[in-house]
Protein backbone atom coordinates (compact mmCIF):
# COMPACT_ATOMS: atom_id res chain seq x y z
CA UNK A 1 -34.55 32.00 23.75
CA UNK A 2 -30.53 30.98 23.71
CA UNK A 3 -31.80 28.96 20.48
CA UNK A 4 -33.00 32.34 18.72
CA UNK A 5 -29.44 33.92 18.94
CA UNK A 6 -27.62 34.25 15.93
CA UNK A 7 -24.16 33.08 16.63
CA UNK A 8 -22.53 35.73 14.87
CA UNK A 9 -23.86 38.42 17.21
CA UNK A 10 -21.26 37.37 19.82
CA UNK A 11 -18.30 38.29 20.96
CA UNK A 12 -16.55 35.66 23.35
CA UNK A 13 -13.99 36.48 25.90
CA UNK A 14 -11.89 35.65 28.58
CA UNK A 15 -9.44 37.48 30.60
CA UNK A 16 -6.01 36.88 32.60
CA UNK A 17 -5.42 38.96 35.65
CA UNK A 18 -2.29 39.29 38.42
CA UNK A 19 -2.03 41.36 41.27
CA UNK A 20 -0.82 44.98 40.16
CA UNK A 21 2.87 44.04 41.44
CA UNK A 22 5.09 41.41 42.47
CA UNK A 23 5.23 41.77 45.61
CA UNK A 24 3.05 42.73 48.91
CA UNK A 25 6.29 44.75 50.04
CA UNK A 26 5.52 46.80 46.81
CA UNK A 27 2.21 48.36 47.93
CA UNK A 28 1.81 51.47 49.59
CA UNK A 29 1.33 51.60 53.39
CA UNK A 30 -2.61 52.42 52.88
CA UNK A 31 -2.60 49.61 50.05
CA UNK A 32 -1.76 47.37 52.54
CA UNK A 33 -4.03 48.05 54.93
CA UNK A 34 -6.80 47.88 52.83
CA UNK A 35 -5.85 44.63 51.45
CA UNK A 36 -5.51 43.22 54.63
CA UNK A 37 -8.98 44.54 55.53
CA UNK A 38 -10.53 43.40 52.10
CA UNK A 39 -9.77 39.68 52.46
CA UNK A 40 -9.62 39.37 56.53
CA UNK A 41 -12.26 37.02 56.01
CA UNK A 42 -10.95 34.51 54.07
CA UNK A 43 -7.39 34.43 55.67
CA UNK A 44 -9.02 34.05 58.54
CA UNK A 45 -10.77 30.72 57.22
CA UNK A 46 -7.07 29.66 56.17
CA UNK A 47 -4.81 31.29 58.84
CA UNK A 48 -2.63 33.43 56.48
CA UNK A 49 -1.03 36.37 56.54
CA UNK A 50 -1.68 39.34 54.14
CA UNK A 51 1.58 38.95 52.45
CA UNK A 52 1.39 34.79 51.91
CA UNK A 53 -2.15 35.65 50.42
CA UNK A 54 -1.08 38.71 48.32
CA UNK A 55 -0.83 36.61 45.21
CA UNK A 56 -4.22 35.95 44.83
CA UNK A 57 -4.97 39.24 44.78
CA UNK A 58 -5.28 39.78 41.02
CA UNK A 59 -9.08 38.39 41.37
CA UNK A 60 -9.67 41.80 42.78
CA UNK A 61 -10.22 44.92 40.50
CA UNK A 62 -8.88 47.02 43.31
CA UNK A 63 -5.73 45.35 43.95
CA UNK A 64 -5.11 43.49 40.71
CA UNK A 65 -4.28 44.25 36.67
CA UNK A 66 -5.61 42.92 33.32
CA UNK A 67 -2.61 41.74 31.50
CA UNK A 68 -4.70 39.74 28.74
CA UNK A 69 -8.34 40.16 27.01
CA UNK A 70 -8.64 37.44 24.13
CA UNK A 71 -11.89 37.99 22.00
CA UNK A 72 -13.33 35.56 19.69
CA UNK A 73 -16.09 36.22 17.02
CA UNK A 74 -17.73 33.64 14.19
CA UNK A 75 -17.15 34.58 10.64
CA UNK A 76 -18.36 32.99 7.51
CA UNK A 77 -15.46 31.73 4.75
CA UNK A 78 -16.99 30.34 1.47
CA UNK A 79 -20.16 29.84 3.25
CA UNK A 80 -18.13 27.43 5.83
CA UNK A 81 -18.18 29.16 9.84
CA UNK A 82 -14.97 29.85 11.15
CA UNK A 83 -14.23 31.32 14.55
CA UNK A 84 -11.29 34.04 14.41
CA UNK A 85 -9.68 34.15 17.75
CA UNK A 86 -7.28 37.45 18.70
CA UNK A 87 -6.26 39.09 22.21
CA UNK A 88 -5.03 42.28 23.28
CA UNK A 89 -2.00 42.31 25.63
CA UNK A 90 0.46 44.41 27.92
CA UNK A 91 0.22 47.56 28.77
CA UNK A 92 -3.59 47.49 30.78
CA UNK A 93 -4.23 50.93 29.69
CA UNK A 94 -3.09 50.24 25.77
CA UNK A 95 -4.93 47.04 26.23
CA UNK A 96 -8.09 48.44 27.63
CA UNK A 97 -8.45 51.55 25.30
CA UNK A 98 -8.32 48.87 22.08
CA UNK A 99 -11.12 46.36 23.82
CA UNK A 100 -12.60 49.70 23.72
CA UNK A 101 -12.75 50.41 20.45
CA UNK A 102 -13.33 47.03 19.43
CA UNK A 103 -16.64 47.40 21.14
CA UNK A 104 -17.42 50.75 20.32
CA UNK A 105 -16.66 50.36 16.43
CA UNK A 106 -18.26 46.47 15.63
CA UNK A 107 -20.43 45.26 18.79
CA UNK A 108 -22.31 48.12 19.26
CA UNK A 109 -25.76 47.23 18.70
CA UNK A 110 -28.44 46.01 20.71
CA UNK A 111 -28.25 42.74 19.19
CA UNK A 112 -24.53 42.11 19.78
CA UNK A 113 -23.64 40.53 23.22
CA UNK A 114 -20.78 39.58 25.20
CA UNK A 115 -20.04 35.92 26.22
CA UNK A 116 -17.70 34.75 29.06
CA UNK A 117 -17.63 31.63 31.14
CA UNK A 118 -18.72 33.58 35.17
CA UNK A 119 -18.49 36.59 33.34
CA UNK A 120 -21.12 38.26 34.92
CA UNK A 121 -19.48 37.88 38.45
CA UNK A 122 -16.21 38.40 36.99
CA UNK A 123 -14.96 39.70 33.51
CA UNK A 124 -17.51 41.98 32.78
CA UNK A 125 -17.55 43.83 36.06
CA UNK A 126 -13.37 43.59 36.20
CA UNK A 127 -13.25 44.84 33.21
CA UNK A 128 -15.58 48.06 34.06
CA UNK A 129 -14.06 48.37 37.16
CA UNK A 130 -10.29 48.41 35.28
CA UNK A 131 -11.43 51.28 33.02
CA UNK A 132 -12.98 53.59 35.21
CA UNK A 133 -9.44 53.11 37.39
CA UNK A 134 -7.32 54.00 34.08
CA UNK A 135 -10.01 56.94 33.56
CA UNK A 136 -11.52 55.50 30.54
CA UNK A 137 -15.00 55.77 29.41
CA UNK A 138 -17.37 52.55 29.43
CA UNK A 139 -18.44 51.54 26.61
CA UNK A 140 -22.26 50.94 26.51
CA UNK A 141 -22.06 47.23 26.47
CA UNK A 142 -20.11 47.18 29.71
CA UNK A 143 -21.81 50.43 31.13
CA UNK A 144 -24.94 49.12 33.30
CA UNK A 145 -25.73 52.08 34.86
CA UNK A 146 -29.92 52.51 35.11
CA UNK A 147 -29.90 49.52 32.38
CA UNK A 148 -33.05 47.13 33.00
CA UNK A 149 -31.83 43.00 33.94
CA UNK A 150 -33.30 42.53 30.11
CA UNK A 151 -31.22 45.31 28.11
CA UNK A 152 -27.63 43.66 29.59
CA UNK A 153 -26.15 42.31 26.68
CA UNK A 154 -24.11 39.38 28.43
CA UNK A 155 -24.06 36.05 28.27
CA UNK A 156 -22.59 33.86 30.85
CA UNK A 157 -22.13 30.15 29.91
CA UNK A 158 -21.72 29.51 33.85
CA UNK A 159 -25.36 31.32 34.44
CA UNK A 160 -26.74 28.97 31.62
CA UNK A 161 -25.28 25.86 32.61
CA UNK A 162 -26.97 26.56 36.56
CA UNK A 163 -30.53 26.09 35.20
CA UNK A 164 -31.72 28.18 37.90
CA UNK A 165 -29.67 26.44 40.93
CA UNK A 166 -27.70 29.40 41.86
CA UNK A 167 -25.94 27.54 44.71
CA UNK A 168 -24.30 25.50 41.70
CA UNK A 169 -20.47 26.52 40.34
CA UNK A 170 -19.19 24.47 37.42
CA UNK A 171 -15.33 25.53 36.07
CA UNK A 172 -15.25 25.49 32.14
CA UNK A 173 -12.36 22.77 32.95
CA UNK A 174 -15.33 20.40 34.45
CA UNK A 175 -17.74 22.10 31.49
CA UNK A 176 -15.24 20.95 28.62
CA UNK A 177 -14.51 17.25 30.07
CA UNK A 178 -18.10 16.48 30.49
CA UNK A 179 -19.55 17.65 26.82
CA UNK A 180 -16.22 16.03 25.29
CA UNK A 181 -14.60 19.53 24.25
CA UNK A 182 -10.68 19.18 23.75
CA UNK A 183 -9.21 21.21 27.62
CA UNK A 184 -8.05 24.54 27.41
CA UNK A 185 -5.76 23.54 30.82
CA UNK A 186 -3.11 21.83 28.52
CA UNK A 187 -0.18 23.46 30.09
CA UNK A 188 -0.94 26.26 33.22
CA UNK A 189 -4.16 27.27 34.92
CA UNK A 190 -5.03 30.29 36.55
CA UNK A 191 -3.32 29.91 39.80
CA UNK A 192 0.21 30.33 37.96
CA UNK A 193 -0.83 33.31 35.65
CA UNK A 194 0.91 35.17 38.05
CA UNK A 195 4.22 32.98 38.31
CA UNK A 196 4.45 32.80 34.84
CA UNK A 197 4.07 36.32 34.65
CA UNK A 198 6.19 38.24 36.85
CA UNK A 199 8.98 35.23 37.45
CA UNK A 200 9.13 33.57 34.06
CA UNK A 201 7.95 37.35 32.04
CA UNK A 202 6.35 34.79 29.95
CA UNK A 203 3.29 36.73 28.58
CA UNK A 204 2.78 34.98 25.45
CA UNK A 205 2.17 31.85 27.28
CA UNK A 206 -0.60 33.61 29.06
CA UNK A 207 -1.83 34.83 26.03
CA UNK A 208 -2.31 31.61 24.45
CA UNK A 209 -4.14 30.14 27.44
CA UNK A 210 -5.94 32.92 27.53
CA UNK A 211 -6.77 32.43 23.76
CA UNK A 212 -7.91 28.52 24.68
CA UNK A 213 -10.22 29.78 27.44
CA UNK A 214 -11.80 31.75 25.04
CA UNK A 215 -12.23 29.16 22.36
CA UNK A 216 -13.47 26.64 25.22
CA UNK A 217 -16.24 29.09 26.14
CA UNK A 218 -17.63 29.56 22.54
CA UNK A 219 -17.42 25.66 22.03
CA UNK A 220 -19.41 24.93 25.27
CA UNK A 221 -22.22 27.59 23.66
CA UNK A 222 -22.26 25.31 20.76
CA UNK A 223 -22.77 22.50 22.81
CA UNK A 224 -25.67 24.15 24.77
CA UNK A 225 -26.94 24.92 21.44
CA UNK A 226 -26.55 20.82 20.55
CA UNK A 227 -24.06 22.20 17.64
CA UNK A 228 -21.11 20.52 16.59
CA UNK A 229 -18.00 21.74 18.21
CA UNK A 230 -15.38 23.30 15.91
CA UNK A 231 -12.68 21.51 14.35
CA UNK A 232 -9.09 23.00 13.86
CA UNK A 233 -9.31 24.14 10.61
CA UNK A 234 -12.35 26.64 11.63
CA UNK A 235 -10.63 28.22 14.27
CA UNK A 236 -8.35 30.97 13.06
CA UNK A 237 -5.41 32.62 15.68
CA UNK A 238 -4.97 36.17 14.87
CA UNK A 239 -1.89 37.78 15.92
CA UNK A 240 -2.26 41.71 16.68
């Protein structure tokens, strides 16, 4: 039961992806043709062309980049909880190969699990998907190869918050406004990652959005768990 979990066995994350470059003229002749192939069905809803759609393509593994993985963990300071919030950034290789180890070295154990708001139909498997591209290994908690449904160590506040109705989507914007959880959409939102990457080269500001979607997710759990939601002198930023 969610209620049995001890809070300090997870790790929360979120990600920030773009399309892996700035432009549709940038792919490859066989790039685009399989992109235009991949999402024929929903330009087709809209009428678009493959290039006026290319910049959502960073929800794809195949066609897009990680540019961002913030991670947050609970600690305990002088027997008071604090959640320590940090991200790895840039290079998705770099980036990817230190998520890695992060895994591989402190959430490791069957007891440790990963938390993510739709994670399970997006982070985790974008993240997989990411690594085997760059030609690194999975790490167990992401490789679910032969695993069993119950020895997947993920959480997905999206899944919990369903109860079941799996025709239901809720964002964690609509998650936070309704359990009274301060917004992590304070200044962009996902649909101008990309902007604000490769136009404004602003990827600190994605980095500290990415940062608040991470802290949003882990106060939602507390909420589910009818917890008190942190205030800001338990959170802790950690720059890498």
């Amino acid at each position: 039961m969610l209620q049995n979990i001890d809070l300090h066995n997870i790790l929360f994350l979120d990600i920030e992806t773009v399309p892996e470059t700035a432009d549709y003229t940038n792919l490859s002749k066989i790039k685009k043709e399989l992109f235009t192939k991949k999402t024929e069905y929903q330009r087709k809803a809209e009428g678009i062309s493959p290039k006026d759609f290319y910049d959502r393509a960073g929800i794809w593994a195949e066609f897009g980049i990680i540019i961002c993985i913030s991670v947050a963990f609970f600690t305990e300071d002088n027997k008071r909880q604090k959640l320590r919030v940090t991200s790895f950034y840039g290079d998705e290789t770099e980036l990817l190969t230190n998520f890695k180890n992060l895994l591989d070295t402190h959430f490791n154990k069957p007891k440790h699990l990963l938390c993510a708001h739709n994670g399970k139909e997006f982070d985790f498997p974008y993240i997989a998907r990411r690594m085997i591209i760059r030609g690194i290994e999975l790490p167990d908690k992401l490789n679910l190869f032969g695993k069993k449904p119950w020895e997947v160590s993920h959480l997905d506040t999206l899944d919990l918050w369903k109860f079941g109705d799996y025709k239901h989507y809720t964002s964690l914007q609509l998650l936070t406004t309704i359990l009274d959880i301060p917004s992590p959409k304070d200044d962009i939102d996902g649909s101008q990652v990309a902007e604000v990457y490769y136009k404004e080269k602003n990827l600190k500001r994605i980095v500290k959005y990415c940062e608040k979607d991470t802290l949003a997710v882990a106060q939602v759990l507390l909420r589910y768990l009818n917890k008190p939601i942190l205030s800001d002198e338990d959170i802790l930023f950690i720059e890498k």
